[in-house]
N, C-alpha and C. Protein backbone atom coordinates (compact mmCIF):
# COMPACT_ATOMS: atom_id res chain seq x y z
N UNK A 1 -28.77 18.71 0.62
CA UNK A 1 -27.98 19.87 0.99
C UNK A 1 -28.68 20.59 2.15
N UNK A 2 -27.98 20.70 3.14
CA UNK A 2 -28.78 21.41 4.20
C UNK A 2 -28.24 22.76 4.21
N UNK A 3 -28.94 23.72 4.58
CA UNK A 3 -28.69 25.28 4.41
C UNK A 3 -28.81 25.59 5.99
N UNK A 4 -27.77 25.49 6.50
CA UNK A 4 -27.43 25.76 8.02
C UNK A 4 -25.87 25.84 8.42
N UNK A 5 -25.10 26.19 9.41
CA UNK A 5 -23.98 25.88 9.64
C UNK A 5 -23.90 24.27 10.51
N UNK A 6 -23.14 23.60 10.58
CA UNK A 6 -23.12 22.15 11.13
C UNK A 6 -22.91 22.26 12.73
N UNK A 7 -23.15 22.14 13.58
CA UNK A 7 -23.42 22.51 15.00
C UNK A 7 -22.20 22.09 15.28
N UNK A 8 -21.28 21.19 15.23
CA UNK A 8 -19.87 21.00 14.92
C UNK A 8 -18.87 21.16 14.31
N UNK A 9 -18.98 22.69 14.00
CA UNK A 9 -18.29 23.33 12.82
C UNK A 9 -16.78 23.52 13.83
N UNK A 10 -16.93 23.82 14.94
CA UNK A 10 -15.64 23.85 15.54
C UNK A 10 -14.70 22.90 15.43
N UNK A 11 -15.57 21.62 15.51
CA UNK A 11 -14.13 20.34 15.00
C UNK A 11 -14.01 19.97 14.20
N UNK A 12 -15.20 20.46 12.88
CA UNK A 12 -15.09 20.12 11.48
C UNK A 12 -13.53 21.15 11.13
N UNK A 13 -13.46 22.56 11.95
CA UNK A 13 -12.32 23.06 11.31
C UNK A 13 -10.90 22.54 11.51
N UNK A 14 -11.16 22.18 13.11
CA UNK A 14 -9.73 21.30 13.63
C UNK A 14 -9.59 20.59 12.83
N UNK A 15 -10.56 19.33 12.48
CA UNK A 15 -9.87 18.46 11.39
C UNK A 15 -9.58 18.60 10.52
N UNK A 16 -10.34 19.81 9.61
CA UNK A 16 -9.88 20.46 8.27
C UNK A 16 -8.38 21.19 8.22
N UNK A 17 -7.86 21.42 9.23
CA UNK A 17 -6.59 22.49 9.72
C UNK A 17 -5.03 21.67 10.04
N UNK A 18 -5.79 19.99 10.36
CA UNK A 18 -5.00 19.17 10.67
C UNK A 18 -3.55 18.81 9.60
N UNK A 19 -3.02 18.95 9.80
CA UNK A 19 -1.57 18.85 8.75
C UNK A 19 -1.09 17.61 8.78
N UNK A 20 -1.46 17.09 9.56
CA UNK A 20 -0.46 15.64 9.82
C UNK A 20 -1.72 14.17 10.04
N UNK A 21 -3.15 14.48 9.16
CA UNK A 21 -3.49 13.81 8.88
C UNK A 21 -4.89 13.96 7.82
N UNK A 22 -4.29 13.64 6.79
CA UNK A 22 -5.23 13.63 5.29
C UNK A 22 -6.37 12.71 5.43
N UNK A 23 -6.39 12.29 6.25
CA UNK A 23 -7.66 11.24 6.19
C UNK A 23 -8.88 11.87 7.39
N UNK A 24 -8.34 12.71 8.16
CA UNK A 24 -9.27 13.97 8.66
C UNK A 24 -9.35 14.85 8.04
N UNK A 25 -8.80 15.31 7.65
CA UNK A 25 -9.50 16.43 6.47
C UNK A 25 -10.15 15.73 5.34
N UNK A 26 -10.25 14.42 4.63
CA UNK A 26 -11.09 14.12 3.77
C UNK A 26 -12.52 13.99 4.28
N UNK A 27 -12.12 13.27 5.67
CA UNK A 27 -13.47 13.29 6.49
C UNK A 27 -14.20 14.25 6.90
N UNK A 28 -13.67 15.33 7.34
CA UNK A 28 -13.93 16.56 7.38
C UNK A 28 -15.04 17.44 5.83
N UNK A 29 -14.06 17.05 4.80
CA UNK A 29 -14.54 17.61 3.32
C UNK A 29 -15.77 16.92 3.38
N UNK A 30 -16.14 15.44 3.58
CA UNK A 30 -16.82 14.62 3.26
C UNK A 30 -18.23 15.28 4.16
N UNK A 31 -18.21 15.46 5.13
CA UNK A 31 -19.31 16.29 5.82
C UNK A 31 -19.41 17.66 5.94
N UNK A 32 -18.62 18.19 5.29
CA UNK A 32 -19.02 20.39 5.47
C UNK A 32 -19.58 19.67 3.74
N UNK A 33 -19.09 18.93 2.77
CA UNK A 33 -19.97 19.18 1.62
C UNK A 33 -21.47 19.06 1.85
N UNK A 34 -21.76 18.61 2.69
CA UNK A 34 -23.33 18.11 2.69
C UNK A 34 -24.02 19.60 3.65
N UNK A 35 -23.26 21.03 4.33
CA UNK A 35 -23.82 21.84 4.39
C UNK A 35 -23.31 23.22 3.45
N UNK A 36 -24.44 24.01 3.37
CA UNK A 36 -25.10 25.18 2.45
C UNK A 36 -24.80 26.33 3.48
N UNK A 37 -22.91 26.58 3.75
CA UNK A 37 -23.36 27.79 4.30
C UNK A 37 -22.05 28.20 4.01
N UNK A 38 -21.36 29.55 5.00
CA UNK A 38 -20.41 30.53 4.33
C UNK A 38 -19.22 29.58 4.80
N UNK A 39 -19.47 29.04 6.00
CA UNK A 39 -17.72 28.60 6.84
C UNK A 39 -17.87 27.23 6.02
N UNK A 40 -18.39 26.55 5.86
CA UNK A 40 -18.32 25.37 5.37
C UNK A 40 -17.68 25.29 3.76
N UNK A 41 -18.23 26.79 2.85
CA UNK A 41 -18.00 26.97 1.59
C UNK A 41 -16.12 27.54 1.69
N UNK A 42 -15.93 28.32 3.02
CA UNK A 42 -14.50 28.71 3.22
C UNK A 42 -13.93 27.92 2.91
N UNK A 43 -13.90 26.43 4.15
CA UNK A 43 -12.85 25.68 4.79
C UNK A 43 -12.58 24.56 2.63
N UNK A 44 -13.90 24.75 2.52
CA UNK A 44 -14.07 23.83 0.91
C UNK A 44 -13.10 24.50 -0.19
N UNK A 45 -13.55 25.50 0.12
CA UNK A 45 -12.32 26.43 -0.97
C UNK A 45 -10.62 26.36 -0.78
N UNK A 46 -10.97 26.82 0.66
CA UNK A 46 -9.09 26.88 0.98
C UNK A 46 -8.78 25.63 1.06
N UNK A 47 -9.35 24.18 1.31
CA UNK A 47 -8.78 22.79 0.90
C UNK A 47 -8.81 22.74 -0.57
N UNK A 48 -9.15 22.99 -1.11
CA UNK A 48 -9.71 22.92 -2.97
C UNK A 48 -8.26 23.43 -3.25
N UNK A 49 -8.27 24.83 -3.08
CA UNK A 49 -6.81 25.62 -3.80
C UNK A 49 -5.43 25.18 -2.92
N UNK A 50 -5.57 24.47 -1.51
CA UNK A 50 -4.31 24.66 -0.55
C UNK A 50 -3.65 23.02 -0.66
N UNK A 51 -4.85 22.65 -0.33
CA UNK A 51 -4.41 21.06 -0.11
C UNK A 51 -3.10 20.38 -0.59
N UNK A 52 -2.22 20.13 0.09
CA UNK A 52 -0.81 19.41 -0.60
C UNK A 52 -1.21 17.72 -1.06
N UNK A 53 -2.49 17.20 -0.18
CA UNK A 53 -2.64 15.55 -0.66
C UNK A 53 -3.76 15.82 -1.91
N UNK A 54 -3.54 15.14 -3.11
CA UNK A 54 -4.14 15.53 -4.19
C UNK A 54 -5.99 15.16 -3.77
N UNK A 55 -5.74 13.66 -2.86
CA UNK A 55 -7.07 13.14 -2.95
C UNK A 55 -8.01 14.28 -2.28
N UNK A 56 -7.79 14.83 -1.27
CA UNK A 56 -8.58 15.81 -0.36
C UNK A 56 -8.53 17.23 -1.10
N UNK A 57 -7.67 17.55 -2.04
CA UNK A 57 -8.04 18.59 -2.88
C UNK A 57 -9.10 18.18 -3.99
N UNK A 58 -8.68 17.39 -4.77
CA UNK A 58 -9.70 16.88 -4.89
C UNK A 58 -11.21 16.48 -4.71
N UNK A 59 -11.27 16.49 -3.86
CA UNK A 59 -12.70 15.90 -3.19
C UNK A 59 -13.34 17.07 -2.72
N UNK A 60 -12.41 17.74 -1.77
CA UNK A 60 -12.98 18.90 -1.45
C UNK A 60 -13.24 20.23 -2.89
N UNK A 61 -12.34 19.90 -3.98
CA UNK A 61 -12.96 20.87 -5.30
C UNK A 61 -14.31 20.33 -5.92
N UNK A 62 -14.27 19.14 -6.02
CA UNK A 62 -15.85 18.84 -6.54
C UNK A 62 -16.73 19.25 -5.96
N UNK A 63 -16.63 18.85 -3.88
CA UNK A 63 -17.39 19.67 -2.99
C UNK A 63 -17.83 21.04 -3.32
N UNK A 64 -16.97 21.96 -3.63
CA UNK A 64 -17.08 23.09 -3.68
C UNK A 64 -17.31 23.86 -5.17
N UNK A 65 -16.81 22.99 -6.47
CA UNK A 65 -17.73 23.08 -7.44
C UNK A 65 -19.25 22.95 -7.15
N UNK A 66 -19.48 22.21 -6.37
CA UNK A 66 -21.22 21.72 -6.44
C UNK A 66 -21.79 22.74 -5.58
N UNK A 67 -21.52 23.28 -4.81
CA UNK A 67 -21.91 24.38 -3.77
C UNK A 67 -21.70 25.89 -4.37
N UNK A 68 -20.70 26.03 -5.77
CA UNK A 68 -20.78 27.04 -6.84
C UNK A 68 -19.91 28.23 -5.78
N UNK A 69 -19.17 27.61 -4.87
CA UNK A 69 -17.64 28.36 -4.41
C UNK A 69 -16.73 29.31 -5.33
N UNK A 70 -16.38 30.47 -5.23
CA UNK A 70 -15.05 30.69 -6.02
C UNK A 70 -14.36 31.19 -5.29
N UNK A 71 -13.10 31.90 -5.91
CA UNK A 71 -12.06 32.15 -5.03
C UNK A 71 -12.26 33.89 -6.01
N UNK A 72 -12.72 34.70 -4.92
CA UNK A 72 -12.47 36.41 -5.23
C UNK A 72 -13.31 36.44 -6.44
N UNK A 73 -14.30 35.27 -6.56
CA UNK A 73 -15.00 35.70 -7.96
C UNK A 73 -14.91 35.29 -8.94
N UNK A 74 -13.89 34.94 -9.15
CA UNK A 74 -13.65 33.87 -10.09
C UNK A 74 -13.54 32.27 -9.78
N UNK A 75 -13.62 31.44 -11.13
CA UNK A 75 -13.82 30.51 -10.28
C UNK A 75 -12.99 29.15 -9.74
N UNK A 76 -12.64 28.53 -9.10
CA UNK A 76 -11.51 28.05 -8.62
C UNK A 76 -11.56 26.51 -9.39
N UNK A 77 -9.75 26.11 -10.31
CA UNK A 77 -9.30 25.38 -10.80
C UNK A 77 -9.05 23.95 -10.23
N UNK A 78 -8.57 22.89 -10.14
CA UNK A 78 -8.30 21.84 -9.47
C UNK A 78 -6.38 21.29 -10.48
N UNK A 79 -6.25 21.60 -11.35
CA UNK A 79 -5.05 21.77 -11.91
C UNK A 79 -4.35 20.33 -11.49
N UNK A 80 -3.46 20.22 -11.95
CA UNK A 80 -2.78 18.77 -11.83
C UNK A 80 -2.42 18.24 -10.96
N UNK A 81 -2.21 17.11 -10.03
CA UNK A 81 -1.67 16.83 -8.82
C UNK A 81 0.18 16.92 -9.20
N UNK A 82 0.98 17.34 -7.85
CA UNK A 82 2.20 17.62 -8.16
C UNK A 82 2.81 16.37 -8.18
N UNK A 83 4.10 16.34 -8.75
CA UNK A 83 4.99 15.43 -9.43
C UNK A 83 6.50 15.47 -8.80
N UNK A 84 7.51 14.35 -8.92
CA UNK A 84 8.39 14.56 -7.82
C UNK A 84 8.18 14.71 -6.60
N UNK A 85 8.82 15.76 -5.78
CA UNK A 85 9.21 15.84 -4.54
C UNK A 85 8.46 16.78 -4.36
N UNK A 86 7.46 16.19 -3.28
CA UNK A 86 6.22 16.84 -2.62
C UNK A 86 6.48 17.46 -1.83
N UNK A 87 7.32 17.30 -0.95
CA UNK A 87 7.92 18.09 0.26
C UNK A 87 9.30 18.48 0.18
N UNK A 88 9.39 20.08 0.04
CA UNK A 88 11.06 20.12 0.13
C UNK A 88 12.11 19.90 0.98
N UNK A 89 12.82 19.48 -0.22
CA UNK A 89 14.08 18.86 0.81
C UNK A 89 13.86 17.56 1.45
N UNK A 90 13.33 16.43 0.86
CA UNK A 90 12.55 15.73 1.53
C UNK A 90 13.87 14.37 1.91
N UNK A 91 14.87 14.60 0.94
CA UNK A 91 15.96 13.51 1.29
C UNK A 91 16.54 14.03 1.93
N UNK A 92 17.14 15.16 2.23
CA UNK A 92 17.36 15.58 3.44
C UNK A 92 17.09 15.33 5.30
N UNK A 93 15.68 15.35 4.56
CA UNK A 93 15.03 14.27 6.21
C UNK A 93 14.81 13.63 6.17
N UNK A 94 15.03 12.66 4.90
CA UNK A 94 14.84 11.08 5.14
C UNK A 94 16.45 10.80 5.73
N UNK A 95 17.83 11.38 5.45
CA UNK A 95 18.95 10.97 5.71
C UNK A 95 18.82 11.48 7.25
N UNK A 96 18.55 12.56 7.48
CA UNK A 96 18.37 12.82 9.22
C UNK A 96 17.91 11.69 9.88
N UNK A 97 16.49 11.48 9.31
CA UNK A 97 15.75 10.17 10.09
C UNK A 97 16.33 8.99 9.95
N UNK A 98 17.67 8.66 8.90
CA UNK A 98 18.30 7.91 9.00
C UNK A 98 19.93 7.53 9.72
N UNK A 99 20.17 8.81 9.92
CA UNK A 99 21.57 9.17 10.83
C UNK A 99 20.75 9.21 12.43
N UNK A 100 19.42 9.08 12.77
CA UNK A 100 19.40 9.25 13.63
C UNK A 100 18.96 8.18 14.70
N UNK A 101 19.12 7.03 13.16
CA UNK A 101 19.01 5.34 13.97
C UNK A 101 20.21 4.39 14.20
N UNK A 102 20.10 3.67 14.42
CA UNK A 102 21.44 2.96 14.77
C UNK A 102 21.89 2.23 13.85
N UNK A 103 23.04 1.24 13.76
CA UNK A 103 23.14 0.80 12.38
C UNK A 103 22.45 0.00 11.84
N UNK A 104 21.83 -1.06 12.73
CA UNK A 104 20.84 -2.32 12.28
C UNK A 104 19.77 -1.77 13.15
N UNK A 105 19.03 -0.75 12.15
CA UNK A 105 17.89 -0.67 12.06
C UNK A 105 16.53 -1.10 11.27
N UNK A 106 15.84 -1.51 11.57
CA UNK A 106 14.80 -1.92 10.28
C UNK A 106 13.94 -1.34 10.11
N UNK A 107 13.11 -1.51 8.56
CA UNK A 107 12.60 -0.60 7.76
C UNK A 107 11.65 0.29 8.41
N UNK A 108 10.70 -0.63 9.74
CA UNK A 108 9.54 -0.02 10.20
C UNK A 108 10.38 0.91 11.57
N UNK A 109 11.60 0.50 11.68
CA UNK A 109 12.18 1.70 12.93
C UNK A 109 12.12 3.27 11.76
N UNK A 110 12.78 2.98 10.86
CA UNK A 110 12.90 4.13 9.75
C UNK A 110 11.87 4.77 9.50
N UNK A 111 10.87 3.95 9.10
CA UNK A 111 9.03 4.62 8.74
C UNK A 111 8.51 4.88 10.45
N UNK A 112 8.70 4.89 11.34
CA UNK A 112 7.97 5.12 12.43
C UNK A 112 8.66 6.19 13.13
N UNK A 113 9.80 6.58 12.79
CA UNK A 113 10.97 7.64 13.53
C UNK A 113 10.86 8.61 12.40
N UNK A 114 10.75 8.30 10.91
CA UNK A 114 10.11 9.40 10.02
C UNK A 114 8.62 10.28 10.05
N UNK A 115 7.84 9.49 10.57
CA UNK A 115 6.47 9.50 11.40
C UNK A 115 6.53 10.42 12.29
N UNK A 116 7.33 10.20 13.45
CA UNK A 116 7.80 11.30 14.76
C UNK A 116 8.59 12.20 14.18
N UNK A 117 9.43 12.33 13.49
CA UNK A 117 10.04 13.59 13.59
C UNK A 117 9.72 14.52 11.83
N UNK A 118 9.05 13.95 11.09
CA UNK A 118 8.40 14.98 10.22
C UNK A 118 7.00 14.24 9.72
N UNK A 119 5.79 14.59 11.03
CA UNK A 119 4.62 13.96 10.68
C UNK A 119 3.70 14.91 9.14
N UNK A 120 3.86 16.14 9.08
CA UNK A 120 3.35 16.80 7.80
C UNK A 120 4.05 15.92 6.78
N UNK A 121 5.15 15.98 6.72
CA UNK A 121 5.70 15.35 5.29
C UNK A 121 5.44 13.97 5.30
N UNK A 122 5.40 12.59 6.46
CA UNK A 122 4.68 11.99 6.11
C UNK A 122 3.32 11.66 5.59
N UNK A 123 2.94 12.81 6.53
CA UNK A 123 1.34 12.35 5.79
C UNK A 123 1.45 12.71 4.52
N UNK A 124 2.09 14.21 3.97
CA UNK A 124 1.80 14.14 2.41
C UNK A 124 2.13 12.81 1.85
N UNK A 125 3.11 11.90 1.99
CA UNK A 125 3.78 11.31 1.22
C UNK A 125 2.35 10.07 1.10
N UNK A 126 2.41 9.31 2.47
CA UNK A 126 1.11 8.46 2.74
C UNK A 126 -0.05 8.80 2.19
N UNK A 127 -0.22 9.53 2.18
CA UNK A 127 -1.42 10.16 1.41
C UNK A 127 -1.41 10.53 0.05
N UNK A 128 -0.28 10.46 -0.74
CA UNK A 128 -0.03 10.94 -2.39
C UNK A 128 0.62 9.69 -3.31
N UNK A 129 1.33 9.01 -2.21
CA UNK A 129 2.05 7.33 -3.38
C UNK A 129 0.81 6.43 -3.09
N UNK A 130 0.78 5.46 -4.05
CA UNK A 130 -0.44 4.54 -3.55
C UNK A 130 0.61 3.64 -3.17
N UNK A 131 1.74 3.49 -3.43
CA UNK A 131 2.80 2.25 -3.17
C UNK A 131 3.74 3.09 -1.77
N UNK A 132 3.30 3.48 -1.07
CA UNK A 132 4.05 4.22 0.01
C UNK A 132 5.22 3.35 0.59
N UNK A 133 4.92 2.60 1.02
CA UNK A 133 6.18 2.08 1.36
C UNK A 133 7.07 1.25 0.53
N UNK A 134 6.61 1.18 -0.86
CA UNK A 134 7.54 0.61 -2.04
C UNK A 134 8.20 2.17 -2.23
N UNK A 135 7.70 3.17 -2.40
CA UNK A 135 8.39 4.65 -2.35
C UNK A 135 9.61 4.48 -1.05
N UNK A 136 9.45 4.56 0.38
CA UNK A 136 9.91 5.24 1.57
C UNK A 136 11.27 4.13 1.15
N UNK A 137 10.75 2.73 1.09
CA UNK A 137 12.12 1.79 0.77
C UNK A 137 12.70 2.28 -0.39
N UNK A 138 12.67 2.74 -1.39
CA UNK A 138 13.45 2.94 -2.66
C UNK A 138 14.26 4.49 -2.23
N UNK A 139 13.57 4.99 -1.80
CA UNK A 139 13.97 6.65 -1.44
C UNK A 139 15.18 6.37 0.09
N UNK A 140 14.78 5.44 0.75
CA UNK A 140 15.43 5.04 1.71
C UNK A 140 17.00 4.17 1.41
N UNK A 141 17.11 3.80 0.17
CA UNK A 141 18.11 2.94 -0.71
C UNK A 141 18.87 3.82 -1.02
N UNK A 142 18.13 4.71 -1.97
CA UNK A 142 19.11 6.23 -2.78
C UNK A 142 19.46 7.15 -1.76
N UNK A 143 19.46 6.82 -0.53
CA UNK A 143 20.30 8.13 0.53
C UNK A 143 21.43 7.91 0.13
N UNK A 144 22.37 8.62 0.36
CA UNK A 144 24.22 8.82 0.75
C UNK A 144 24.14 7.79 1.80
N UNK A 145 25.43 7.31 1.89
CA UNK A 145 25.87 6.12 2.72
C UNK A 145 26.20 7.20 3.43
N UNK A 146 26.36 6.26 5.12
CA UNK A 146 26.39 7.28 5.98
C UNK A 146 28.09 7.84 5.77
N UNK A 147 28.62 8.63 6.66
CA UNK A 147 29.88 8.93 6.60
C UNK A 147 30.61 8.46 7.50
């Protein structure tokens, strides 16, 4: 444990802040845990309680259990990862991203135009099914036929 701020705390926060990719902010968690100071114990907390991808809440609450973090004093929970529909309204923009391809489109035009036009809600999703694209195809099946 080093007791300093990380001389790269400026892009440790960008990546921690990043919305549209969970695998920088784990990376991120993965190195502010290894420093002993106030911004590092912040960014650990508000991923601990905020985080929408379970794994980086996760990771970052053990982080911040071990560094003896709380939130106002008390001390901060890790509580269940969420269930259903992670992002609201989320068939909603899967049918957008699907009205907004042509008719013979295929699966990876669908996952790559869902990508561009709602990258937060992909990443939650990529980041929370371990079967992601056995999910995006089944969720992609149960839309409304077009009109």
């Amino acid at each position: 444990m080093i007791k300093e701020t990380p001389r790269n705390i400026e892009e440790l926060k960008k990546k921690a802040n990043n919305k549209n990719s969970w695998r920088e902010r784990l990376s991120a968690v993965n190195v502010l845990k290894e420093y002993d100071c106030k911004q590092s114990k912040d960014i650990l907390a508000r991923l601990a309680i905020n985080d929408p991808v379970f794994k980086v809440k996760e990771t970052a609450f053990r982080a911040a259990q071990a560094l003896g973090v709380t939130s106002h004093g008390n001390p901060i929970y890790l509580g269940k990862g969420k269930k259903g529909n992670l992002v609201k309204r989320i068939n909603k923009k899967l049918e957008k991203v699907r009205n907004s391809l042509p008719d013979d489109y295929s699966f990876e035009d669908f996952k790559s135009e869902f990508q561009k036009k709602y990258p937060s809600a992909y990443d939650v999703y990529e980041g929370t099914k371990k079967d992601f694209d056995g999910w995006l195809k089944k969720s992609e099946a149960n839309l409304p036929h077009r009109k």
